[in-house]
C-alpha atoms as a PDB file:
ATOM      1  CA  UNK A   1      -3.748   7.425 -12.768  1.00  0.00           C
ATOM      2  CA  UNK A   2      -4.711   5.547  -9.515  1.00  0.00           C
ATOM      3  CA  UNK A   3      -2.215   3.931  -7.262  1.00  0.00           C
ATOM      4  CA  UNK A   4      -2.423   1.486  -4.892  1.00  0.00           C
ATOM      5  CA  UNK A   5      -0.054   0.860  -1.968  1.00  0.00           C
ATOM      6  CA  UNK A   6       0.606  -2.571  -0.992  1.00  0.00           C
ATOM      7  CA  UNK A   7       1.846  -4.075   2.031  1.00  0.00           C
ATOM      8  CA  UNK A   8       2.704  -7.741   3.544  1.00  0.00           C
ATOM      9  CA  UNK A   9       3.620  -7.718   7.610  1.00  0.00           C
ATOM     10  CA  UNK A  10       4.518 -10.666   9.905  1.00  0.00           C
ATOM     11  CA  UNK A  11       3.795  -8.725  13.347  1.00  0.00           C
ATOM     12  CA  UNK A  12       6.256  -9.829  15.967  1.00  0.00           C
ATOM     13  CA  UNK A  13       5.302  -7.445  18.998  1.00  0.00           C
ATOM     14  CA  UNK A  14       1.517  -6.540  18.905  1.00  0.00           C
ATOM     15  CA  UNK A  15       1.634  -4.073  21.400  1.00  0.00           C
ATOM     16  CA  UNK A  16       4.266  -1.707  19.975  1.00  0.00           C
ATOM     17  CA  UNK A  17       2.889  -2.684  15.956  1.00  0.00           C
ATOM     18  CA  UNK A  18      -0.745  -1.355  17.152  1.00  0.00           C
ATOM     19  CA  UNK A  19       1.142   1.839  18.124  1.00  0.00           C
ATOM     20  CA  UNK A  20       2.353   2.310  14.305  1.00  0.00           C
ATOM     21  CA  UNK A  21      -0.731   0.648  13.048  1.00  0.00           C
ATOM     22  CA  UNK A  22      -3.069   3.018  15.316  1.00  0.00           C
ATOM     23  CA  UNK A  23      -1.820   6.496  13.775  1.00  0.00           C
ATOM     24  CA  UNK A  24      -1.978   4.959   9.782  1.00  0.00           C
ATOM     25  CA  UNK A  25      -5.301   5.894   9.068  1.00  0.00           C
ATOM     26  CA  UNK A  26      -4.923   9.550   9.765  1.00  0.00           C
ATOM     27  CA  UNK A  27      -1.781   9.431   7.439  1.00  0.00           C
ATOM     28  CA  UNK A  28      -3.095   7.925   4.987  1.00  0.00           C
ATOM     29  CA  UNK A  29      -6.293  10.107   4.791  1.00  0.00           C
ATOM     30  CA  UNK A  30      -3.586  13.221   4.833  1.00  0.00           C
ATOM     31  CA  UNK A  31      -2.243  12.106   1.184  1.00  0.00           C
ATOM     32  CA  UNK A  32      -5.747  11.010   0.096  1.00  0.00           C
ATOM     33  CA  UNK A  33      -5.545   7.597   0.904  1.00  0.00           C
ATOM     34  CA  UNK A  34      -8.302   5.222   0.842  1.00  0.00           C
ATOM     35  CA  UNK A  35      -8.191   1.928   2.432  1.00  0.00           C
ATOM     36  CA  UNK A  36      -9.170  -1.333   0.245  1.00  0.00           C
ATOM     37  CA  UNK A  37      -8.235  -3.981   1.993  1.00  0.00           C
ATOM     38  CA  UNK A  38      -6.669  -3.724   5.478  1.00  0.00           C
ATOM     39  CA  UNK A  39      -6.124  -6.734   7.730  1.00  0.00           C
ATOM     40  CA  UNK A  40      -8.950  -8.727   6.747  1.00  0.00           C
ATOM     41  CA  UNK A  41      -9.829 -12.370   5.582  1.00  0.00           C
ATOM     42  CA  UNK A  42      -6.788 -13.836   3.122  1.00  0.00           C
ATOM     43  CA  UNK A  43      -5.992 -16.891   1.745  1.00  0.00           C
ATOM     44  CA  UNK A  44      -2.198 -17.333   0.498  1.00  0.00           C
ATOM     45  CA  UNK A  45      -2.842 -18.707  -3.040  1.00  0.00           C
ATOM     46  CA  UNK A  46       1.641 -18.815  -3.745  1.00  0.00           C
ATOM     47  CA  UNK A  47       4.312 -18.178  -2.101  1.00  0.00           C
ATOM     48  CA  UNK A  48       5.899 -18.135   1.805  1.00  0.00           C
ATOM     49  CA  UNK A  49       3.564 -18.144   4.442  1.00  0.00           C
ATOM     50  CA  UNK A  50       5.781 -15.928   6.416  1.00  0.00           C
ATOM     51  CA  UNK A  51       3.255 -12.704   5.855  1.00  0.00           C
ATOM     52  CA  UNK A  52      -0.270 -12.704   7.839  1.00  0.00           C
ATOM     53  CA  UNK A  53      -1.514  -9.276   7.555  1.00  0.00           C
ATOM     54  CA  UNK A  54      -2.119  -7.144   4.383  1.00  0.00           C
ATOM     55  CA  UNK A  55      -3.183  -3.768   3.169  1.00  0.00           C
ATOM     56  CA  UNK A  56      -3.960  -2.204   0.003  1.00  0.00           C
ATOM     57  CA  UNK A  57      -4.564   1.362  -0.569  1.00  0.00           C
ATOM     58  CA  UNK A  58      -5.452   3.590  -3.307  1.00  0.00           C
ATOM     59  CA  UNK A  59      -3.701   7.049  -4.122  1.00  0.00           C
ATOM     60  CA  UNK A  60      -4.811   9.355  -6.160  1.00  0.00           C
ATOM     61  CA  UNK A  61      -1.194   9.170  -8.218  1.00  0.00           C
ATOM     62  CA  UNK A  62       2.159   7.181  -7.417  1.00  0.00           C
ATOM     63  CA  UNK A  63       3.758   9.858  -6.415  1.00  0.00           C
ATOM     64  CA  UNK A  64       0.872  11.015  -3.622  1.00  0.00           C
ATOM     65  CA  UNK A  65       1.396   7.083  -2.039  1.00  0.00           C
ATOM     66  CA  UNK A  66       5.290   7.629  -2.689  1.00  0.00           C
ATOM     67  CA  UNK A  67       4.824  10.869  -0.749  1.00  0.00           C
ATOM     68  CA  UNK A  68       2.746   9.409   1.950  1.00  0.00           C
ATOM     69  CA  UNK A  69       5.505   6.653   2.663  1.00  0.00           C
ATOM     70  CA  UNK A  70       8.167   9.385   2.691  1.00  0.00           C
ATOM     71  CA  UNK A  71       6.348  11.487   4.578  1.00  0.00           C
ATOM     72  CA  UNK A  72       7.723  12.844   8.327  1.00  0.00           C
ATOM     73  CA  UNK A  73       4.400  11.302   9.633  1.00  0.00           C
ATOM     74  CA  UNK A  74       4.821   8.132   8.075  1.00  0.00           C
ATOM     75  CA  UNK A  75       8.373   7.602   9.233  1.00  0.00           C
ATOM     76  CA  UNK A  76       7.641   8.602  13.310  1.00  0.00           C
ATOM     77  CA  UNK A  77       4.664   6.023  12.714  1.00  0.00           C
ATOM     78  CA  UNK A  78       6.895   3.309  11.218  1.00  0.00           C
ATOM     79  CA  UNK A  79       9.490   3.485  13.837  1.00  0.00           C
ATOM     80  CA  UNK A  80       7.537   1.607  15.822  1.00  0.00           C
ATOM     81  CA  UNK A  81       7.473  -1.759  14.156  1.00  0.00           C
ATOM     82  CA  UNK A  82      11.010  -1.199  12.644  1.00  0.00           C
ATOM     83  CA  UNK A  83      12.151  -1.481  16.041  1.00  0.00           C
ATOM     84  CA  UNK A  84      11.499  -5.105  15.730  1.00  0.00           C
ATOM     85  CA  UNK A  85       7.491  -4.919  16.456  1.00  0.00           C
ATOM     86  CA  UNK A  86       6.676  -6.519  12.419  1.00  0.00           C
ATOM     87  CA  UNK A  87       8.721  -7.006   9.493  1.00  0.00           C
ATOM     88  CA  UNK A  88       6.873  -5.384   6.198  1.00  0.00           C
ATOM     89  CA  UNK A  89       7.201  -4.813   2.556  1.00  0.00           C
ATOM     90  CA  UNK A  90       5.440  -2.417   0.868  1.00  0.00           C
ATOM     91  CA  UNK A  91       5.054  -1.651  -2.790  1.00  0.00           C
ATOM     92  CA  UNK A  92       3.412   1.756  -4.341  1.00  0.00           C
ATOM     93  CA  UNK A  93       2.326   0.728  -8.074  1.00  0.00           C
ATOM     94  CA  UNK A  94       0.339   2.574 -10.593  1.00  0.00           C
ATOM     95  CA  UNK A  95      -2.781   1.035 -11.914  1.00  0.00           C
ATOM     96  CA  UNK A  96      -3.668  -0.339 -14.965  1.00  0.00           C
ATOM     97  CA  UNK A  97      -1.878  -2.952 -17.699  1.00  0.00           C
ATOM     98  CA  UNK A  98       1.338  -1.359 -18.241  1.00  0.00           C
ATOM     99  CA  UNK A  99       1.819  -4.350 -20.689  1.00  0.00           C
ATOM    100  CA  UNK A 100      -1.180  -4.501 -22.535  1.00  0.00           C
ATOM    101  CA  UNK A 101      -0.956  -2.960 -26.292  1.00  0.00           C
ATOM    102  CA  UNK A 102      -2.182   0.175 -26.982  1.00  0.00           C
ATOM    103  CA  UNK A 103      -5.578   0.510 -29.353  1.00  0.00           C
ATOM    104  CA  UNK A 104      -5.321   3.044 -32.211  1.00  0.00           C
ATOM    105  CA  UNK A 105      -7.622   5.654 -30.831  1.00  0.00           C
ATOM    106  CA  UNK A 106     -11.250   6.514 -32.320  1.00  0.00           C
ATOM    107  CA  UNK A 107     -10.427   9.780 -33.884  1.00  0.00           C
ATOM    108  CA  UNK A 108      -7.341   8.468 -36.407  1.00  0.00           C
ATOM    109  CA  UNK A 109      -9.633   8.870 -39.043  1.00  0.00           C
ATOM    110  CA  UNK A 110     -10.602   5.146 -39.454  1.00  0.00           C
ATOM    111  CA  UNK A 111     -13.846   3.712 -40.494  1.00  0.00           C
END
């Protein structure tokens, strides 16, 4: 099942974030990444407006996006802005309606 990899930033230093934001993409390709949504057009519907850039990315699975955040790669990239450059929070979740009710499926024998 998909996963998607979401992140809020407030960028504080632009010059040292572009150096963690510049080596993301080849990451994120590495775990089979694929960008959605990354720094584009938004429009803060709820909540704090103390976030002003925002990614989403699917995974193949929760673990590959789990993976990709743990990953040696990741974490040289992300020292960068965790030396004060941007403050983030980032969320892997798995797709789909983990509340919804599950249908009886078509082969039970029904109808």
């Amino acid at each position: 099942m998909p996963a998607y990899w979401v992140a809020r930033s407030r960028i504080i230093d632009p010059i040292e974030y572009k150096k963690y934001t510049d080596r993301i993409p080849a990451i994120f390709a590495k775990y089979g990444g694929r960008v959605l949504a990354r720094g584009g057009r938004f429009q803060i519907m709820e909540g704090p407006e103390k976030f002003h850039r925002f990614v989403v990315v699917e995974f193949d699975t929760l673990e590959r996006g789990v993976a990709c955040f743990q990953s040696s790669e990741y974490e040289e990239a992300a020292a960068f802005r965790r030396n004060g450059a941007g403050e983030v929070e980032t969320i892997v979740v798995e797709g789909g309606d983990a509340t919804a009710p599950s249908l009886p499926s078509p082969a039970s024998g029904r109808g």
